[in-house]
Every structure is written in structure tokens, then in C-alpha cells.
C-alpha atoms as a PDB file:
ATOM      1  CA  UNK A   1     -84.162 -23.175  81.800  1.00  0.00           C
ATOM      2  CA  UNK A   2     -80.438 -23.636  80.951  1.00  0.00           C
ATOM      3  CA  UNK A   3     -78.933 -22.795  77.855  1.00  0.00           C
ATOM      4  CA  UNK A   4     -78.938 -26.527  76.932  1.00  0.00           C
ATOM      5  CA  UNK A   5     -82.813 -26.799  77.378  1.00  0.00           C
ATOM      6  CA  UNK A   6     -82.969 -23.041  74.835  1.00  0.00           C
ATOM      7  CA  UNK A   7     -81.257 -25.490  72.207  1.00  0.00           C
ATOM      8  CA  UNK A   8     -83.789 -28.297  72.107  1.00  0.00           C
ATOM      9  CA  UNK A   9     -87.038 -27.110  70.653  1.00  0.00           C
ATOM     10  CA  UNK A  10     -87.793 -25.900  67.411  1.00  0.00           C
ATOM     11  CA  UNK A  11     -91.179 -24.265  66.146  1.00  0.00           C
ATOM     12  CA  UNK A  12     -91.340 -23.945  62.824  1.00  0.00           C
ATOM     13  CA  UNK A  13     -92.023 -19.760  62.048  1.00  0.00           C
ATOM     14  CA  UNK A  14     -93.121 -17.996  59.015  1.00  0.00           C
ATOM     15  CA  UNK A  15     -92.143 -14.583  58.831  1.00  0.00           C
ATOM     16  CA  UNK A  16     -93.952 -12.287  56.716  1.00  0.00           C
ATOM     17  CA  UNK A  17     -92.009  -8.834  57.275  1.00  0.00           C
ATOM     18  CA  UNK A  18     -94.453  -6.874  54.868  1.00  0.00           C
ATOM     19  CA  UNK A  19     -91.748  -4.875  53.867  1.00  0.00           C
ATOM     20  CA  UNK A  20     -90.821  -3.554  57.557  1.00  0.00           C
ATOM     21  CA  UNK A  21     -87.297  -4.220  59.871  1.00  0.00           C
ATOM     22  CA  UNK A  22     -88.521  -4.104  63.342  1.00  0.00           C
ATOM     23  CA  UNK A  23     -86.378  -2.257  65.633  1.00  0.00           C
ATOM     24  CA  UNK A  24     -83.826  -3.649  67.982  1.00  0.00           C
ATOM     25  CA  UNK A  25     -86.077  -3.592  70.908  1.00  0.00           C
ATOM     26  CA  UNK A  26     -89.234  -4.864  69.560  1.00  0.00           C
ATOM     27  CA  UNK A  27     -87.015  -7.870  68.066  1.00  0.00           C
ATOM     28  CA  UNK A  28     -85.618  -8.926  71.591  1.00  0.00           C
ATOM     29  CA  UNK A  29     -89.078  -8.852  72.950  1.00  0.00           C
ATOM     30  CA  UNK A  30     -90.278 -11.273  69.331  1.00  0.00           C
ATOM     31  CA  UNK A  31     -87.672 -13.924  70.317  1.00  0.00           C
ATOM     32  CA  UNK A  32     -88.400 -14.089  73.804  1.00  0.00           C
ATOM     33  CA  UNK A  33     -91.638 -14.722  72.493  1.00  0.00           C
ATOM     34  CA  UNK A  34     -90.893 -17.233  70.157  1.00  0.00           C
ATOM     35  CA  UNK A  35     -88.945 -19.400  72.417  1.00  0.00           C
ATOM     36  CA  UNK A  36     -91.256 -19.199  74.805  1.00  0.00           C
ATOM     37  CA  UNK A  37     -93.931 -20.234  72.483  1.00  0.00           C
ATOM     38  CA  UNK A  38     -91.529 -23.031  71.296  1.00  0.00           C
ATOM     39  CA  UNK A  39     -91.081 -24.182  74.285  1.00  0.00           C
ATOM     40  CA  UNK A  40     -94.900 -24.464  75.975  1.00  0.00           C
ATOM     41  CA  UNK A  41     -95.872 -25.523  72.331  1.00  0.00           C
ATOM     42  CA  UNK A  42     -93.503 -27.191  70.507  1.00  0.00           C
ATOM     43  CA  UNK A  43     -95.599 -28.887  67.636  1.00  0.00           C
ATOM     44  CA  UNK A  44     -97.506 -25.606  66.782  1.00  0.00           C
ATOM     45  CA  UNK A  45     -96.417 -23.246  64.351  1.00  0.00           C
ATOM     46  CA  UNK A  46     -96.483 -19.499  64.264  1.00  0.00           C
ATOM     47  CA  UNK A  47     -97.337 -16.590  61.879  1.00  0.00           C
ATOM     48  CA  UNK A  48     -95.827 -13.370  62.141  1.00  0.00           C
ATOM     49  CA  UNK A  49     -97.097 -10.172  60.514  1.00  0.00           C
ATOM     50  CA  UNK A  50     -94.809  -7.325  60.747  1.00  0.00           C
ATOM     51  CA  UNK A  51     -97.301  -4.794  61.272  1.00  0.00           C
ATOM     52  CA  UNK A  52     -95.200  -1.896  60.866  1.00  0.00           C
ATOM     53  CA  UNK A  53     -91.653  -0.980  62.659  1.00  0.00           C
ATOM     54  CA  UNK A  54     -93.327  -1.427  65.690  1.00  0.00           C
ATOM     55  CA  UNK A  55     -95.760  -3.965  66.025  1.00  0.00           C
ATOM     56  CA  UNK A  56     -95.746  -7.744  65.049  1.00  0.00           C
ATOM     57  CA  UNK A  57     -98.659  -9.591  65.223  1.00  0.00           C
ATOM     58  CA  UNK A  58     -98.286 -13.162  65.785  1.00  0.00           C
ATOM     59  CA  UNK A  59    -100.812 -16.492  65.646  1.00  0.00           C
ATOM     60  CA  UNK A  60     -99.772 -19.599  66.942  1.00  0.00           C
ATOM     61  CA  UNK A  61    -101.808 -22.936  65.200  1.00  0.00           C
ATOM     62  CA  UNK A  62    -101.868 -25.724  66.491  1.00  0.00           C
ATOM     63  CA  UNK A  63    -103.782 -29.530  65.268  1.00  0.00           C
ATOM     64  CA  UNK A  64    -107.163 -29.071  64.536  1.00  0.00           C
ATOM     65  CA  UNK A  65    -108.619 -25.870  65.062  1.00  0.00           C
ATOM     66  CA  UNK A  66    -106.411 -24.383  68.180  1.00  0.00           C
ATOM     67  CA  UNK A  67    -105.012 -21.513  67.437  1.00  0.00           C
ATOM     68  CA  UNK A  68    -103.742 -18.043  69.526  1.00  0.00           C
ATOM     69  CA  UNK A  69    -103.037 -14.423  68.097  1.00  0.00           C
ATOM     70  CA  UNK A  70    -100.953 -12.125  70.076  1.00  0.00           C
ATOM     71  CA  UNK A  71     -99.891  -8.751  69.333  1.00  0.00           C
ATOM     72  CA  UNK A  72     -96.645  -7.650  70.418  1.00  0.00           C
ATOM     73  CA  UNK A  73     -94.258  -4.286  71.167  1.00  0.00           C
ATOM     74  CA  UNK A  74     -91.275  -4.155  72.363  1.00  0.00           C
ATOM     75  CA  UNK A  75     -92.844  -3.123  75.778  1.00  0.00           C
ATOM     76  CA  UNK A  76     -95.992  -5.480  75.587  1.00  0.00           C
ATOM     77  CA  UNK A  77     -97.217  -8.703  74.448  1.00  0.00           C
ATOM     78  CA  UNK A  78    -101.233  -9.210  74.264  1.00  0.00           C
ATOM     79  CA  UNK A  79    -103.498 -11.820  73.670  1.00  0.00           C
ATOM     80  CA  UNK A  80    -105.743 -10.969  71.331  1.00  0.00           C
ATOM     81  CA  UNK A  81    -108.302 -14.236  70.656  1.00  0.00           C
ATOM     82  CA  UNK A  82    -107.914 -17.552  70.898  1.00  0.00           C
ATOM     83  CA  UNK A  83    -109.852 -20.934  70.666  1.00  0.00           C
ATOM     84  CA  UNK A  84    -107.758 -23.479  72.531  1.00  0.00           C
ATOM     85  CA  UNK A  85    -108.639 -25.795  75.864  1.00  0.00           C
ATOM     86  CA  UNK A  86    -108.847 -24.762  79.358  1.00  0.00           C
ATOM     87  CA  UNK A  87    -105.148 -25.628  79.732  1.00  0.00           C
ATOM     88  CA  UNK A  88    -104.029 -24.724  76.580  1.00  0.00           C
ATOM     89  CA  UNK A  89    -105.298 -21.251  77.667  1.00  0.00           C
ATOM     90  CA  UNK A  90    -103.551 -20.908  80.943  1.00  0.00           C
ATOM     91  CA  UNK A  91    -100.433 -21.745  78.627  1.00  0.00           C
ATOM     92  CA  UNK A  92    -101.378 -19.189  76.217  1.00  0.00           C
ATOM     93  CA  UNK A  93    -102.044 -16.549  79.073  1.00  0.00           C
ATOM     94  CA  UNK A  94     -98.761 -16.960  80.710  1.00  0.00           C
ATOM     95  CA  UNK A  95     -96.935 -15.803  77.330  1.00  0.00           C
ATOM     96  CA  UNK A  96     -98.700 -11.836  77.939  1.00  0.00           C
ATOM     97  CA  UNK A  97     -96.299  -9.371  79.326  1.00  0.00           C
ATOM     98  CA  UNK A  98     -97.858  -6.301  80.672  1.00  0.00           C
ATOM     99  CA  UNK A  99    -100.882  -6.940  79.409  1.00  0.00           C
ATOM    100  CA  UNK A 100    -103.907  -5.599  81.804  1.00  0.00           C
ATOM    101  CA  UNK A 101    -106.340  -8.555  81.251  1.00  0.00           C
ATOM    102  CA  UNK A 102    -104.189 -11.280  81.544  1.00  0.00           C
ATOM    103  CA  UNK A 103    -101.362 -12.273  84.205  1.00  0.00           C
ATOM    104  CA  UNK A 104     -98.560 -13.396  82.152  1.00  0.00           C
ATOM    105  CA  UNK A 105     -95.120 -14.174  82.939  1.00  0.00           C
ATOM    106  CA  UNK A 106     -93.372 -14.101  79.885  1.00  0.00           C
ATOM    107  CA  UNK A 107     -89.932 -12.792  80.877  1.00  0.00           C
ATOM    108  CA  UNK A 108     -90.005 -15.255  84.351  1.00  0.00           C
ATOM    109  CA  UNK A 109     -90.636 -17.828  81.252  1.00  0.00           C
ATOM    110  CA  UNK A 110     -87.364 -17.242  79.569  1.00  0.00           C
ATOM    111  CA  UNK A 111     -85.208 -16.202  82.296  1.00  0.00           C
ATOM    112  CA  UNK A 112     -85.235 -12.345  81.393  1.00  0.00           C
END
């Protein structure tokens, strides 16, 4: 993607920092994730719990009952659960970065 297409989508994010800053590190690895996410899912929205200094977790809702929660570090992004289609999934899967039960390719995703 070019840095025109990075421009284009918007997903509209709630933040809920629980009274934690993130560090540098895990916060590059959050908005790779979140354009990523905005970009495979446009329409959805996401949560993000700020699960410490470390750790955000993160659900992404879309119509109806859809939804994905991912945790993430600045080293890692996991899927957690989900309830979303067949495709939906393989969209969902390829937003995991190291993650040992699912083959993601988060970082090919964003150019990273």
C-alpha cells in the first residue's frame, strides 16, 4: 500500500487507557494494528483496553454479532476469540504477528 491508500480509511477507535501510557514500542506495534484493522475492516470499530504499560487488548465489532479480540505487545499480536465467517476469519488471522496458532502477516500487511 502507498502512502495515499494509508490516508483513505478511517475506523472509528475508542481508547480506554485505564490510566496507563504504553511505551514507545508497544504503541508502534498498536498502530500497525489499527491500520491494518482499518484497512481489512473498514466499517467495524475497535475497543482498546490498556491493560497495563505493556499490553493492550483490543476487540474489533463489527454489524450484528461479529466481533474479534486480540491481545497485543509490542513483540506480539494474538487472537484471542472471535465469532465472525469463514472469511472474515482468514482476515482476522492474518492481523496475528508471532503468534504460534495462527499464521499472520501483520507487518507484510502494512509494509513494515
Amino acid at each position: 500500500m502507498n502512502h495515499e491508500q494509508r490516508k483513505v480509511r478511517k475506523m472509528k477507535i475508542e481508547r480506554k487507557t485505564n490510566g496507563y501510557t504504553i511505551s514507545e514500542e508497544l504503541k508502534t506495534m498498536v498502530e500497525r494494528f489499527e491500520f491494518a484493522a482499518s484497512v481489512l475492516f473498514p466499517e467495524w470499530e475497535m475497543e482498546q483496553f490498556y491493560y497495563g504499560e505493556k499490553l493492550v487488548m483490543v476487540t474489533i465489532k463489527g454489524n450484528g454479532c461479529e466481533y474479534a479480540d486480540f491481545n497485543i505487545t509490542a513483540k506480539r499480536v494474538s487472537l484471542n476469540s472471535l465469532t465472525v465467517t469463514k472469511t472474515r476469519y482468514e482476515l482476522c488471522e492474518s492481523l496475528t504477528h508471532n503468534d504460534e496458532c495462527h499464521n499472520g502477516r501483520l507487518l507484510k500487511l502494512v509494509n513494515f
